[in-house]
Protein backbone atom coordinates (compact mmCIF):
# COMPACT_ATOMS: atom_id res chain seq x y z
CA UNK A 1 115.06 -10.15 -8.83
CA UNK A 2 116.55 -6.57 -9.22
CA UNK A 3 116.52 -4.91 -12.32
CA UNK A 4 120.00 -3.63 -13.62
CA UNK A 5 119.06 -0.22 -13.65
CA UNK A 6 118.05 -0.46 -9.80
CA UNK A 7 121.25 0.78 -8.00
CA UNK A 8 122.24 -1.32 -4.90
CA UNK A 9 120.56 -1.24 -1.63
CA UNK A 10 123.78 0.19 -0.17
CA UNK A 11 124.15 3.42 -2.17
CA UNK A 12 122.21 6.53 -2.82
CA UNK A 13 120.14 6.61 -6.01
CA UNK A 14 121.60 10.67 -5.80
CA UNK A 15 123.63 12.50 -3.73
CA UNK A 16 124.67 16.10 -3.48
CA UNK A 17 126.63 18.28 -1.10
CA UNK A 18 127.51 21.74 -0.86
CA UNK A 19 127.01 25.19 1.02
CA UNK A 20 123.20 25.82 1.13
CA UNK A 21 121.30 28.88 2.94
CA UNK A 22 119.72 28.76 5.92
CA UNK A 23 116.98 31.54 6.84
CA UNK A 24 114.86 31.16 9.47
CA UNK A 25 115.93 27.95 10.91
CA UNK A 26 115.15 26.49 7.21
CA UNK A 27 116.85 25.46 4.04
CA UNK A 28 115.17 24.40 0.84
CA UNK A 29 115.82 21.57 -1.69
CA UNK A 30 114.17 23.18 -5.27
CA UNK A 31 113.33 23.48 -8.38
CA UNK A 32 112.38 27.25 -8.95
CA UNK A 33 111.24 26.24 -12.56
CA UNK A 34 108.62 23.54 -11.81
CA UNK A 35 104.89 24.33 -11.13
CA UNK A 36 103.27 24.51 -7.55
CA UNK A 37 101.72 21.01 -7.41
CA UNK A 38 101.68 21.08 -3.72
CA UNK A 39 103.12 23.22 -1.36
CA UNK A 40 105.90 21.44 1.32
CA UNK A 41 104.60 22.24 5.00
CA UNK A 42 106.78 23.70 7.17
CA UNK A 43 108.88 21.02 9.47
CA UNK A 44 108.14 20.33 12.77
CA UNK A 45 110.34 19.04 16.01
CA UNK A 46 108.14 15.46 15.18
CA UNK A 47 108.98 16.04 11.19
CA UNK A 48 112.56 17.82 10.78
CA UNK A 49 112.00 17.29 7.07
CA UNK A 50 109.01 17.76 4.44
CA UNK A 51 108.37 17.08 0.96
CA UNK A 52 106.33 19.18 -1.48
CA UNK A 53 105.57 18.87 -5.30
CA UNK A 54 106.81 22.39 -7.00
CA UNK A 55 109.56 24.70 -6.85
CA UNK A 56 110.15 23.53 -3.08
CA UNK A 57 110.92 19.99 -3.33
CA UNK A 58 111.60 19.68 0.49
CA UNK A 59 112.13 21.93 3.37
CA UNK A 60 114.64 21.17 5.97
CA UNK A 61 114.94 21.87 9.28
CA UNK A 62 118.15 23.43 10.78
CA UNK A 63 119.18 24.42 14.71
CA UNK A 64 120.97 27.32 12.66
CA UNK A 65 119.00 30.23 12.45
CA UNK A 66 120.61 32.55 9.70
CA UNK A 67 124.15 31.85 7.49
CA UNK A 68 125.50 29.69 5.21
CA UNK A 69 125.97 25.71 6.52
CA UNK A 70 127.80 22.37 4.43
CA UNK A 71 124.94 20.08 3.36
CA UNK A 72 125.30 16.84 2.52
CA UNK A 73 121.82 15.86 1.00
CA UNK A 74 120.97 11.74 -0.15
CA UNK A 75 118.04 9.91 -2.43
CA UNK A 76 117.50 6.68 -1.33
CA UNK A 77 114.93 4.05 -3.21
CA UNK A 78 114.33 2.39 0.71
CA UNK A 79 114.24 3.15 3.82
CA UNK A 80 117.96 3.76 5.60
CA UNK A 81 118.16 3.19 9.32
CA UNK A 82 118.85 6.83 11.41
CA UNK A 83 121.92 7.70 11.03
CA UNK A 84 122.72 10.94 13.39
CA UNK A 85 123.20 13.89 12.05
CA UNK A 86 126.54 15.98 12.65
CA UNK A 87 126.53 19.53 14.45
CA UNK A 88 129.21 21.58 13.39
C-alpha cells in the first residue's frame, strides 16, 4: 500500500536545474549552512557521483574542467534504471 504522501514511482521526489560551477572537473550539490557530519569523497571513474552529510551534500563528476555548465539534478525515493547522460 503507498502512503499518499509517497509521490509516484514515476516522478522525482525533487528536481532542480540550472547553471552550476564546475572547477576542477567537479561541481557540488550544498548546503553551506549545515554542519560537517561527514565529508563527500571525491568521485571516481567507478563512482561519478558521491554523497556526504554537511555543507557538501554530493560531489559530481564532470568531463568539463573549468566554466559554467546547465545541470539538471533529480531525488528519487528508488532506484531509476541508467539513463545516459547528455554532452553538450
Amino acid at each position: 500500500m503507498t502512503d499518499a504522501r509517497t509521490p509516484p514511482a514515476s516522478a522525482p521526489r525533487a528536481a532542480a536545474s540550472d547553471l552550476v560551477l564546475v572547477e576542477r572537473h567537479l561541481f557540488r550539490l550544498s548546503d553551506p549552512e549545515a554542519p560537517e557530519l561527514r565529508t563527500a569523497p571525491l568521485p571516481s571513474e567507478d563512482s561519478p557521483v558521491t554523497t556526504g552529510a554537511g555543507p557538501n551534500l554530493a560531489l559530481f563528476s564532470s568531463i568539463l574542467e573549468d566554466g559554467a555548465v546547465h545541470a539538471d539534478v533529480e531525488l528519487w525515493g528508488i532506484p531509476r534504471p541508467h539513463r545516459p547522460i547528455s554532452g553538450t
